[in-house]
PDB file of N, CA and C in Angstrom:
ATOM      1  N   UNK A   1     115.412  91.851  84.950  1.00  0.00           N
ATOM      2  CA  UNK A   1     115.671  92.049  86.352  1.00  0.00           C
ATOM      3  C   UNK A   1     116.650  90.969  86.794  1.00  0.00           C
ATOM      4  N   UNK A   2     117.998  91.239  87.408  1.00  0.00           N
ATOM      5  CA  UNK A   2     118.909  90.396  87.289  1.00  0.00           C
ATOM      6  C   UNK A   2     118.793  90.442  89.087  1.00  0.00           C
ATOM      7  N   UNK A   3     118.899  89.435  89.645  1.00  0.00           N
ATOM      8  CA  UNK A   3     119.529  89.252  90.841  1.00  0.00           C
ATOM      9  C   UNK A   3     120.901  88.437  91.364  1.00  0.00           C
ATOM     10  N   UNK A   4     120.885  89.090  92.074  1.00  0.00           N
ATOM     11  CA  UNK A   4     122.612  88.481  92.592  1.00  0.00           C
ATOM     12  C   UNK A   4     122.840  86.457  92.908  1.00  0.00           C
ATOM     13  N   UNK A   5     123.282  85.807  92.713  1.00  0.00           N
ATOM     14  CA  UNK A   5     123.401  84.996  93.149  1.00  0.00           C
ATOM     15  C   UNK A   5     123.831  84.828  94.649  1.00  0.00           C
ATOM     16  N   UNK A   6     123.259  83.784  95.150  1.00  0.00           N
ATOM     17  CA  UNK A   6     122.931  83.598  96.705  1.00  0.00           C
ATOM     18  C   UNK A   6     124.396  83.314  96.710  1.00  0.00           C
ATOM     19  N   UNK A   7     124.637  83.452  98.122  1.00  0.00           N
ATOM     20  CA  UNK A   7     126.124  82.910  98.618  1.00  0.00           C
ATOM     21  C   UNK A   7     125.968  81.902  98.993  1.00  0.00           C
ATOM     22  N   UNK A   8     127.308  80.740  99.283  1.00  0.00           N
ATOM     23  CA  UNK A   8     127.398  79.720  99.560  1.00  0.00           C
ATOM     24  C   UNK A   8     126.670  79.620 101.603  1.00  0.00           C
ATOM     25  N   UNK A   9     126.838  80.895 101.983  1.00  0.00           N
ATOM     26  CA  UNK A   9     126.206  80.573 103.117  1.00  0.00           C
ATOM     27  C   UNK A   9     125.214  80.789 103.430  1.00  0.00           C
ATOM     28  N   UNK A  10     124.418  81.493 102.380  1.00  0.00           N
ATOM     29  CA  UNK A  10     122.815  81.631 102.494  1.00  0.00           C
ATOM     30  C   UNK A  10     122.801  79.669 102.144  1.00  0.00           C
ATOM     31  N   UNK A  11     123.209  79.625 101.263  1.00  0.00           N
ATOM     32  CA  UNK A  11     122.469  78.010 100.697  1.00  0.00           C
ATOM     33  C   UNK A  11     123.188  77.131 101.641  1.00  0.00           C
ATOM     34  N   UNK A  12     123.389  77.209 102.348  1.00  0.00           N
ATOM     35  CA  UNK A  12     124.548  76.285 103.486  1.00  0.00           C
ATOM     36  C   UNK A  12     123.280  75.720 104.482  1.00  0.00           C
ATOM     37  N   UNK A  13     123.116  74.326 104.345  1.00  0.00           N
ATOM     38  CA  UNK A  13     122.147  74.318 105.439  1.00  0.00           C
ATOM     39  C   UNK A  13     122.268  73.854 106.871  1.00  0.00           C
ATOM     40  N   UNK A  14     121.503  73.881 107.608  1.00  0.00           N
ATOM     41  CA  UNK A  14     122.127  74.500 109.348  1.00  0.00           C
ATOM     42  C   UNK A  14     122.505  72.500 109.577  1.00  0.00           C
ATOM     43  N   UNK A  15     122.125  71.652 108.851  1.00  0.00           N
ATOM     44  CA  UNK A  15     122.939  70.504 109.244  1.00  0.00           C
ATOM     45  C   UNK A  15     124.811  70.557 109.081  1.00  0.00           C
ATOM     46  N   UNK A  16     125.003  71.333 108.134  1.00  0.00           N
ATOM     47  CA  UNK A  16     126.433  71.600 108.052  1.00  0.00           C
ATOM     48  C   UNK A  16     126.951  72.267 108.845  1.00  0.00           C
ATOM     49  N   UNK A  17     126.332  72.545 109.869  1.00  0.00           N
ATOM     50  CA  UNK A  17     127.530  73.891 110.737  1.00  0.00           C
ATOM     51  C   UNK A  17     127.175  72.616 111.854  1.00  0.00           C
ATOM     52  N   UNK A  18     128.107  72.505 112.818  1.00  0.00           N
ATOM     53  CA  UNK A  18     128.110  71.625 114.310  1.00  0.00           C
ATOM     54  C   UNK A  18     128.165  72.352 115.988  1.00  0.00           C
ATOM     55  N   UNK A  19     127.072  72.151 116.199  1.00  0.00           N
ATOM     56  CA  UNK A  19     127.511  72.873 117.129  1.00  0.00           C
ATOM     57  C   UNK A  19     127.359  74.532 117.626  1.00  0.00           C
ATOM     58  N   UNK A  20     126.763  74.829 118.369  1.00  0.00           N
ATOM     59  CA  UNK A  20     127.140  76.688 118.898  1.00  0.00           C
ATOM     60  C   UNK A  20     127.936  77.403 118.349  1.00  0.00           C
ATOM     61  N   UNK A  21     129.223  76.939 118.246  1.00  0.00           N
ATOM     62  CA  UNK A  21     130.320  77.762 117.556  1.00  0.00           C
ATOM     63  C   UNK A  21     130.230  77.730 115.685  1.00  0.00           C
ATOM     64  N   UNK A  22     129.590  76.379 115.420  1.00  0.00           N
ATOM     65  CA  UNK A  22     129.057  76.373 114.384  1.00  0.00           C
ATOM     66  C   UNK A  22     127.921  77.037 113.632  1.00  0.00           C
ATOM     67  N   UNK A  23     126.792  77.132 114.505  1.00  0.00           N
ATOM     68  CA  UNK A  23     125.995  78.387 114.268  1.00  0.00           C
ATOM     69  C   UNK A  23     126.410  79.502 113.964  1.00  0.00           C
ATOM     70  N   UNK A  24     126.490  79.923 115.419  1.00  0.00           N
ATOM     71  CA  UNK A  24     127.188  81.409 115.529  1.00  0.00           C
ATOM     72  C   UNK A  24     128.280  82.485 114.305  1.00  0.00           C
ATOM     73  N   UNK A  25     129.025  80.793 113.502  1.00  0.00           N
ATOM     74  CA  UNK A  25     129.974  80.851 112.774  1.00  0.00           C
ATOM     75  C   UNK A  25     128.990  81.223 111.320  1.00  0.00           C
ATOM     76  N   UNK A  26     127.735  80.489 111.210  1.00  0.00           N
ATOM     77  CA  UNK A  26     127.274  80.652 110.388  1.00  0.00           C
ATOM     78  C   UNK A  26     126.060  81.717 110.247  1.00  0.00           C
ATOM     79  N   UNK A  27     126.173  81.549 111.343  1.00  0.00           N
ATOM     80  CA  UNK A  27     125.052  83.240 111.708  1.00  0.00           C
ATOM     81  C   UNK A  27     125.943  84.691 111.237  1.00  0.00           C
ATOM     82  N   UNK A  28     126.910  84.265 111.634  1.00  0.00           N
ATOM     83  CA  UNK A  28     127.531  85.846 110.977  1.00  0.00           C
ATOM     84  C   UNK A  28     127.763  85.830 110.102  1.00  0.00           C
ATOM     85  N   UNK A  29     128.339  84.941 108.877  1.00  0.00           N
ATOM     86  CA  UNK A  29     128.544  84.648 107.975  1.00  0.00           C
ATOM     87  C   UNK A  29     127.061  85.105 107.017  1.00  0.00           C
ATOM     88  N   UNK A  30     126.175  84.631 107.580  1.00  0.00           N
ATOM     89  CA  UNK A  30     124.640  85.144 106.763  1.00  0.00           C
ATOM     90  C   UNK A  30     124.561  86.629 106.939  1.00  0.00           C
ATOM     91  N   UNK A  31     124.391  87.096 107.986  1.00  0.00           N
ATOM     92  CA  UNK A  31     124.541  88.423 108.584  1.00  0.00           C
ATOM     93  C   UNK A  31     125.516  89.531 107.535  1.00  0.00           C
ATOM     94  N   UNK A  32     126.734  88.928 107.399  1.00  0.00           N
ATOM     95  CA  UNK A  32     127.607  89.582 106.200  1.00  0.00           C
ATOM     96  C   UNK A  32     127.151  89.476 104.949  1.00  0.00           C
ATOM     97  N   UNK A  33     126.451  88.458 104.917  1.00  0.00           N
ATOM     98  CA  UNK A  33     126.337  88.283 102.992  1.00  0.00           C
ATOM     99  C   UNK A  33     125.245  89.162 102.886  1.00  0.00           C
ATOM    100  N   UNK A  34     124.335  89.319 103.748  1.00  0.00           N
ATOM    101  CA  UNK A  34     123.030  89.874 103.864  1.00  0.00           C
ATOM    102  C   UNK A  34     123.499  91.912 103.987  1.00  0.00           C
ATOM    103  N   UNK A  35     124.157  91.790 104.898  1.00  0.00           N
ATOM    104  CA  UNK A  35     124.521  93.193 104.581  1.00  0.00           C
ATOM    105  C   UNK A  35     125.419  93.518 104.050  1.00  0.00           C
ATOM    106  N   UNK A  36     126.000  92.721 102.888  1.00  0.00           N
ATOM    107  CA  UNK A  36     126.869  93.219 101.974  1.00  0.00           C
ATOM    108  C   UNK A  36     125.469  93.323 100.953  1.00  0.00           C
ATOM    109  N   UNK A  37     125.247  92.828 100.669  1.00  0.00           N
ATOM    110  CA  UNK A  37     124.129  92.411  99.272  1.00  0.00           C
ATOM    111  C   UNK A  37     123.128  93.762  99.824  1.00  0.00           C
ATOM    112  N   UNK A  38     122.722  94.190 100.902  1.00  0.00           N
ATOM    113  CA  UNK A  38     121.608  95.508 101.799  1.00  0.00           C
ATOM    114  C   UNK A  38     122.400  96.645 100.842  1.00  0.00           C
ATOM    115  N   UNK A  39     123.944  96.888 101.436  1.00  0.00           N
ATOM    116  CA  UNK A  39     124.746  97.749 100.874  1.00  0.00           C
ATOM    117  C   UNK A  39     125.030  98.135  99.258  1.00  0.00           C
ATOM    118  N   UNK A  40     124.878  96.943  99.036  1.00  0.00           N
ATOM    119  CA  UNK A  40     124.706  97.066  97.338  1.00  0.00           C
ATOM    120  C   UNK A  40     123.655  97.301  96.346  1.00  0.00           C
ATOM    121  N   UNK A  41     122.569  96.869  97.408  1.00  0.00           N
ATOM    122  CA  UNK A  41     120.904  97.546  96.494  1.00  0.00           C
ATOM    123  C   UNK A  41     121.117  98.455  96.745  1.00  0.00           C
ATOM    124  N   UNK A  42     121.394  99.053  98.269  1.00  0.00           N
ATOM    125  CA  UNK A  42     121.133 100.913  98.076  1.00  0.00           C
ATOM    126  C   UNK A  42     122.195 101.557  97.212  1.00  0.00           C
ATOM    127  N   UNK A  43     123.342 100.830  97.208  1.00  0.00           N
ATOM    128  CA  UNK A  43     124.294 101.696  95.900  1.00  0.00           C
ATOM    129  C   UNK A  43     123.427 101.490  94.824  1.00  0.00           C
ATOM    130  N   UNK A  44     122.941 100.651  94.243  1.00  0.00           N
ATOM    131  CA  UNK A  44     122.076 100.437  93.056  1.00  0.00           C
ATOM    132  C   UNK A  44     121.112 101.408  92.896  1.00  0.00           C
ATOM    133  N   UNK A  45     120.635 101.498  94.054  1.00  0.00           N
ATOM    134  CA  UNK A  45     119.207 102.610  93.856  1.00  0.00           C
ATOM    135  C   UNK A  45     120.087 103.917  93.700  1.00  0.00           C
ATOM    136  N   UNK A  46     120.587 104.273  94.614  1.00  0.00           N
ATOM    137  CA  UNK A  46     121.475 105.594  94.846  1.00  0.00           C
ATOM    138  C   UNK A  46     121.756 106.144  93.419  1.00  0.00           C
ATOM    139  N   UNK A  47     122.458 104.943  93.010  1.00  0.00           N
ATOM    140  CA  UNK A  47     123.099 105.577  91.432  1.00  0.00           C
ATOM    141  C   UNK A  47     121.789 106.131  90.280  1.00  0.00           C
ATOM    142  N   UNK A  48     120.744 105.595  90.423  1.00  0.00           N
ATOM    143  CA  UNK A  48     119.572 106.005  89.657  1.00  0.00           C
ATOM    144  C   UNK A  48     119.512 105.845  88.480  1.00  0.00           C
ATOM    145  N   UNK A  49     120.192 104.310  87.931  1.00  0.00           N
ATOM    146  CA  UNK A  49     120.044 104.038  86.893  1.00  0.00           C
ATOM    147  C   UNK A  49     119.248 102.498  86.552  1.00  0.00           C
ATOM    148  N   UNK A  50     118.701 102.997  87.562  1.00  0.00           N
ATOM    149  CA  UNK A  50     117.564 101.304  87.725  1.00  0.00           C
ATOM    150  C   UNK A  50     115.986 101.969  86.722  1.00  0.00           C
ATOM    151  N   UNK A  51     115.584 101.218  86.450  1.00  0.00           N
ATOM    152  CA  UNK A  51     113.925 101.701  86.154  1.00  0.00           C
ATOM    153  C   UNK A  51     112.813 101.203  87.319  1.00  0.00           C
ATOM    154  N   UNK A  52     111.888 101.667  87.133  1.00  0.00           N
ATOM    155  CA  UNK A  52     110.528 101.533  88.287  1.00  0.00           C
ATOM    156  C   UNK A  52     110.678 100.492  88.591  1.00  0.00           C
ATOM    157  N   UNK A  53     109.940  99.124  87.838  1.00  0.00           N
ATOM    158  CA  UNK A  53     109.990  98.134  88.086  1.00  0.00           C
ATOM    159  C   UNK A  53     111.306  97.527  89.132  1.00  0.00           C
ATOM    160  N   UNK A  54     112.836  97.422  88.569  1.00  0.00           N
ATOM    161  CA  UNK A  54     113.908  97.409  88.799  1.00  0.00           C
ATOM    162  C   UNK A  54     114.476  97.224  90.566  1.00  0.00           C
ATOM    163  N   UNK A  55     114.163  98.747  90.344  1.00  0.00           N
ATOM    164  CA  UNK A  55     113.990  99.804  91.733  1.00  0.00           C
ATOM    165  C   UNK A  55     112.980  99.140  92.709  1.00  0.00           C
ATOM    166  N   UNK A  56     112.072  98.890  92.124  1.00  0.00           N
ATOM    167  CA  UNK A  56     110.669  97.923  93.188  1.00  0.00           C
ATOM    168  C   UNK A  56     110.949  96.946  93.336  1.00  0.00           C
ATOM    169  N   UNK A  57     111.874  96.058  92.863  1.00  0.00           N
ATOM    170  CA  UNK A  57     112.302  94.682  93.262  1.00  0.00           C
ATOM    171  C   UNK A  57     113.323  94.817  94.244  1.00  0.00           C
ATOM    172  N   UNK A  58     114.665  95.580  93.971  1.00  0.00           N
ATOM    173  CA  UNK A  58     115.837  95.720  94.678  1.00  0.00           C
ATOM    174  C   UNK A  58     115.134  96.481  95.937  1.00  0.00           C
ATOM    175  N   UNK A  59     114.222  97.023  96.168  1.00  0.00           N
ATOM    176  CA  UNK A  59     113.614  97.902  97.350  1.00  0.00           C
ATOM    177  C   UNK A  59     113.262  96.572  98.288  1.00  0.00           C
ATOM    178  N   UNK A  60     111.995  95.548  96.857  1.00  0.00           N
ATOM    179  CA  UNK A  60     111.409  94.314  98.475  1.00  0.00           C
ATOM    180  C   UNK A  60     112.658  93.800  98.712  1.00  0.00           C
ATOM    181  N   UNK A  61     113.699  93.495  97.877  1.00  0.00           N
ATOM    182  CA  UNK A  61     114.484  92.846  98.471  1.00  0.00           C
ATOM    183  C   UNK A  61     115.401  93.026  99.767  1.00  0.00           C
ATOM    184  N   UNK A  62     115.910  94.269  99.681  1.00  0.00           N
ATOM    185  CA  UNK A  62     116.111  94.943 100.666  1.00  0.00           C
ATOM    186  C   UNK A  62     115.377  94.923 102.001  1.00  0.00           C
ATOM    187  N   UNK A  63     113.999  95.100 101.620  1.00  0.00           N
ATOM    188  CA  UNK A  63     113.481  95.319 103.116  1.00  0.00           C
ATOM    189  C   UNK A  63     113.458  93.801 103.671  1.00  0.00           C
ATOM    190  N   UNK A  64     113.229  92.703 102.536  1.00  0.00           N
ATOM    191  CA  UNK A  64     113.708  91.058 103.371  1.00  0.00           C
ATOM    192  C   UNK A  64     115.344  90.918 103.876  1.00  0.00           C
ATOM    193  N   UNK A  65     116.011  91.516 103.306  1.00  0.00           N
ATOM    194  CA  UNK A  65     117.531  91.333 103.877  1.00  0.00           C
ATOM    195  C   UNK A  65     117.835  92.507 104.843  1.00  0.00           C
ATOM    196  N   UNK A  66     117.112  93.400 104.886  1.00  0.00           N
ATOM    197  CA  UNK A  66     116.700  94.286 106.343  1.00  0.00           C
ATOM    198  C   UNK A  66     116.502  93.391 107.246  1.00  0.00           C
ATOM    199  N   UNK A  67     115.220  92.903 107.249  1.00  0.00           N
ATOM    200  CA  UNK A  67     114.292  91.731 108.373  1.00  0.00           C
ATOM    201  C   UNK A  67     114.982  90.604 108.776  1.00  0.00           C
ATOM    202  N   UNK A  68     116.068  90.072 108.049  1.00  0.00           N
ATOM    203  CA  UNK A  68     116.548  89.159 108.504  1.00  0.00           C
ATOM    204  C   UNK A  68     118.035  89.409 109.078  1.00  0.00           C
ATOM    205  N   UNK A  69     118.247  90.740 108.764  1.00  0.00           N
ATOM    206  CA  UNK A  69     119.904  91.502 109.709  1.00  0.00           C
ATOM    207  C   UNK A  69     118.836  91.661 111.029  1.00  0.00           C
ATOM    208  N   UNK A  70     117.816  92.029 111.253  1.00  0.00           N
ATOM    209  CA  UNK A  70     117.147  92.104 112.361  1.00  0.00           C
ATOM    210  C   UNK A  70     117.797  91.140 113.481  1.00  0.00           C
ATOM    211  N   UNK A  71     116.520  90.000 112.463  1.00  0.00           N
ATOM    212  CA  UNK A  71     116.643  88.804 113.257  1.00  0.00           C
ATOM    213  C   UNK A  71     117.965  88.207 113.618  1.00  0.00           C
ATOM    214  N   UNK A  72     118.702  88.321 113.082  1.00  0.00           N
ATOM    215  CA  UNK A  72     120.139  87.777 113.544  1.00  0.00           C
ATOM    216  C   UNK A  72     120.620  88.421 114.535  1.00  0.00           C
ATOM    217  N   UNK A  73     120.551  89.635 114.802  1.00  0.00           N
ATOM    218  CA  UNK A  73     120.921  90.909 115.816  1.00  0.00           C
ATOM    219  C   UNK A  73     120.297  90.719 117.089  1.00  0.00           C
ATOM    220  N   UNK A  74     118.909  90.231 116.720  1.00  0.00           N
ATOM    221  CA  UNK A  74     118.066  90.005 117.633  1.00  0.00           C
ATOM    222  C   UNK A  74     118.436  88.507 118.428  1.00  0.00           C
ATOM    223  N   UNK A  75     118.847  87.758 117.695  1.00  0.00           N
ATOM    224  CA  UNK A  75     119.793  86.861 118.128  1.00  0.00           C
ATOM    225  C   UNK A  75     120.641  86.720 118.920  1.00  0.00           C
ATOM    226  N   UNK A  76     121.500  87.608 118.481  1.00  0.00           N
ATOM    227  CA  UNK A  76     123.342  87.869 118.760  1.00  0.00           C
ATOM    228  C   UNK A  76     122.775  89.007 119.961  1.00  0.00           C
ATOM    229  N   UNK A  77     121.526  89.824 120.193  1.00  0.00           N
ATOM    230  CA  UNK A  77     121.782  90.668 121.775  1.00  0.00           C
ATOM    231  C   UNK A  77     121.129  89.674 122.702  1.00  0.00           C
ATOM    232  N   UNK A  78     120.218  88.841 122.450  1.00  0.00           N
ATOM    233  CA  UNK A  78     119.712  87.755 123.648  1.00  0.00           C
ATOM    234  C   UNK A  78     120.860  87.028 124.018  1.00  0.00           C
ATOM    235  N   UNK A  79     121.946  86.286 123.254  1.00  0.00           N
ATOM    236  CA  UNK A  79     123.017  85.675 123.824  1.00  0.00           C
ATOM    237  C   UNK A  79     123.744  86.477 124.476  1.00  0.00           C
ATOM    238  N   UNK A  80     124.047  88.016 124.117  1.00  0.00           N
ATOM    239  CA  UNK A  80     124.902  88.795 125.080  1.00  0.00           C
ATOM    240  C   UNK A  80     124.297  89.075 125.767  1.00  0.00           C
ATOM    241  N   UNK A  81     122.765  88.907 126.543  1.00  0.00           N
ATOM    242  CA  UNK A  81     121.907  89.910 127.811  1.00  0.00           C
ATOM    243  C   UNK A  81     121.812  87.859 128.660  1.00  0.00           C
ATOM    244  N   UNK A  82     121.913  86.557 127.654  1.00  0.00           N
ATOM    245  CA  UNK A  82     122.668  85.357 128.573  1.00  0.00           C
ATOM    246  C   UNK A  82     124.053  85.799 129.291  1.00  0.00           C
ATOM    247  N   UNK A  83     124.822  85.942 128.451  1.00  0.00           N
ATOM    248  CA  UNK A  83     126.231  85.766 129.201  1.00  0.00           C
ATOM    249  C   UNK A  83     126.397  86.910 130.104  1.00  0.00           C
ATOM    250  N   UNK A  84     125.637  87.823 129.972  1.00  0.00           N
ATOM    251  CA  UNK A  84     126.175  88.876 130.992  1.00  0.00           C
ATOM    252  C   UNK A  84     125.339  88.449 132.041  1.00  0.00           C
ATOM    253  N   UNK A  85     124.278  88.079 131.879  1.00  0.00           N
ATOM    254  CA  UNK A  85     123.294  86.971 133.468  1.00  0.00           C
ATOM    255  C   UNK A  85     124.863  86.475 133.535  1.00  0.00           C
ATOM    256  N   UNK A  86     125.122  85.373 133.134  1.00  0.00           N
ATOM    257  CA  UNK A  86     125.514  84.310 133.869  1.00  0.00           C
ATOM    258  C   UNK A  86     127.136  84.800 134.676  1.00  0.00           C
ATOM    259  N   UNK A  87     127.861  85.854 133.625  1.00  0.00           N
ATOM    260  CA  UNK A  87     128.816  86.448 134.290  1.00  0.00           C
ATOM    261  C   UNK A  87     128.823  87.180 135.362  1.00  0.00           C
ATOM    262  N   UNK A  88     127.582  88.086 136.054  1.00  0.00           N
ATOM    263  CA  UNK A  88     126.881  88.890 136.807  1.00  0.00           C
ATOM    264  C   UNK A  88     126.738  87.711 137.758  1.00  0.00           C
ATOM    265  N   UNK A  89     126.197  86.834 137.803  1.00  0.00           N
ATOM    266  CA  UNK A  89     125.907  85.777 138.726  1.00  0.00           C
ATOM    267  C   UNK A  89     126.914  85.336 139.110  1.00  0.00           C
ATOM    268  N   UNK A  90     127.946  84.852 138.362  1.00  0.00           N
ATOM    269  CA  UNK A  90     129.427  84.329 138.843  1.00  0.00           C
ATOM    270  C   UNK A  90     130.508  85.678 139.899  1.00  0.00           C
ATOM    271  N   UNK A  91     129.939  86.637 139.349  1.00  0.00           N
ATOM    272  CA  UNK A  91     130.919  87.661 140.318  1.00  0.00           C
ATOM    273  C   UNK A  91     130.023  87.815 141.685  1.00  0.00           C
ATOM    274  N   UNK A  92     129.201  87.284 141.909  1.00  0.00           N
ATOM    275  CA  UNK A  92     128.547  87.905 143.093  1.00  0.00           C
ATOM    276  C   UNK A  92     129.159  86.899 144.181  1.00  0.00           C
ATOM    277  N   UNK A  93     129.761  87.391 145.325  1.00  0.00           N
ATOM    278  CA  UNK A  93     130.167  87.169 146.360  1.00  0.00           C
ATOM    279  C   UNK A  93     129.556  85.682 147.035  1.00  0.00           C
ATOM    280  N   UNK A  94     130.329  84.780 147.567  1.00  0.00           N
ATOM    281  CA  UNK A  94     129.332  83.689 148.363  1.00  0.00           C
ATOM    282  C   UNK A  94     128.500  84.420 149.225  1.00  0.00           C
ATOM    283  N   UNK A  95     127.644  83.706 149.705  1.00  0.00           N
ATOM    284  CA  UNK A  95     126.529  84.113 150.660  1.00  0.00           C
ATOM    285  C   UNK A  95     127.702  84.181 152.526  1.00  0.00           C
ATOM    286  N   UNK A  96     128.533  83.435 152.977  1.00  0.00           N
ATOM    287  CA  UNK A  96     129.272  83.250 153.778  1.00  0.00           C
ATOM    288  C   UNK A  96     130.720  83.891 153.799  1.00  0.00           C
ATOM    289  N   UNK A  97     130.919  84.795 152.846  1.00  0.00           N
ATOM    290  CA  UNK A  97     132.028  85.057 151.942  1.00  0.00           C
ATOM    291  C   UNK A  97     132.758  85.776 153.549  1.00  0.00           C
ATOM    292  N   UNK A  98     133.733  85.860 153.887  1.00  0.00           N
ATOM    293  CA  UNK A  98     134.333  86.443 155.162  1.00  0.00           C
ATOM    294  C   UNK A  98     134.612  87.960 154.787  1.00  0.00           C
ATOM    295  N   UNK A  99     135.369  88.128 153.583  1.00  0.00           N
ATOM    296  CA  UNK A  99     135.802  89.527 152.552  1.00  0.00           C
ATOM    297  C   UNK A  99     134.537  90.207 152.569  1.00  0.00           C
ATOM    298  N   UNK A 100     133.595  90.369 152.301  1.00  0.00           N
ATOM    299  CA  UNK A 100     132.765  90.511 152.111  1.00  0.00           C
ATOM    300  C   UNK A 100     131.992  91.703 153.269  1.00  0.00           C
TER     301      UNK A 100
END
């Protein structure tokens, strides 16, 4: 049972990235390796030249690199349902506004 070697940004640890933009930078970066590697077990299975065992490993694995495209997503829509608060808040009119 052969598995893929991890990418440099799975093994990258979160002291190396600086910063928000550094995260973020490295959040997608996981996000890609994770659903490139998702994309490639199911070609693996697809092709049907795995055996039981094989097939049952590349499956858990999958459903952990499922769970963690989740979590990153789940991530990446709480920061967009922040910025659209805070942009929504910035367009709203002063309270004294004369235009208005």
């Amino acid at each position: 049972m052969s598995r893929a070697p991890k990418s440099s940004s799975e093994t990258a640890s979160s002291s190396e990235t600086a910063g928000p933009a550094g995260a973020a930078q490295a959040g997608a970066e996981a996000f890609d390796a994770r659903l490139g590697r998702l994309e490639a077990i199911v070609q693996e299975m697809e092709d049907g030249g795995l055996g039981l065992e094989a097939t049952l490993e590349r499956y858990k694995e999958g459903v952990a690199l499922l769970a963690g495209c989740r979590q990153v997503l789940d991530g990446y829509r709480k920061q967009v349902e922040e910025l659209t608060r805070g942009a929504e808040a910035a367009l709203r009119p002063y309270e004294d506004d004369p235009d208005v």
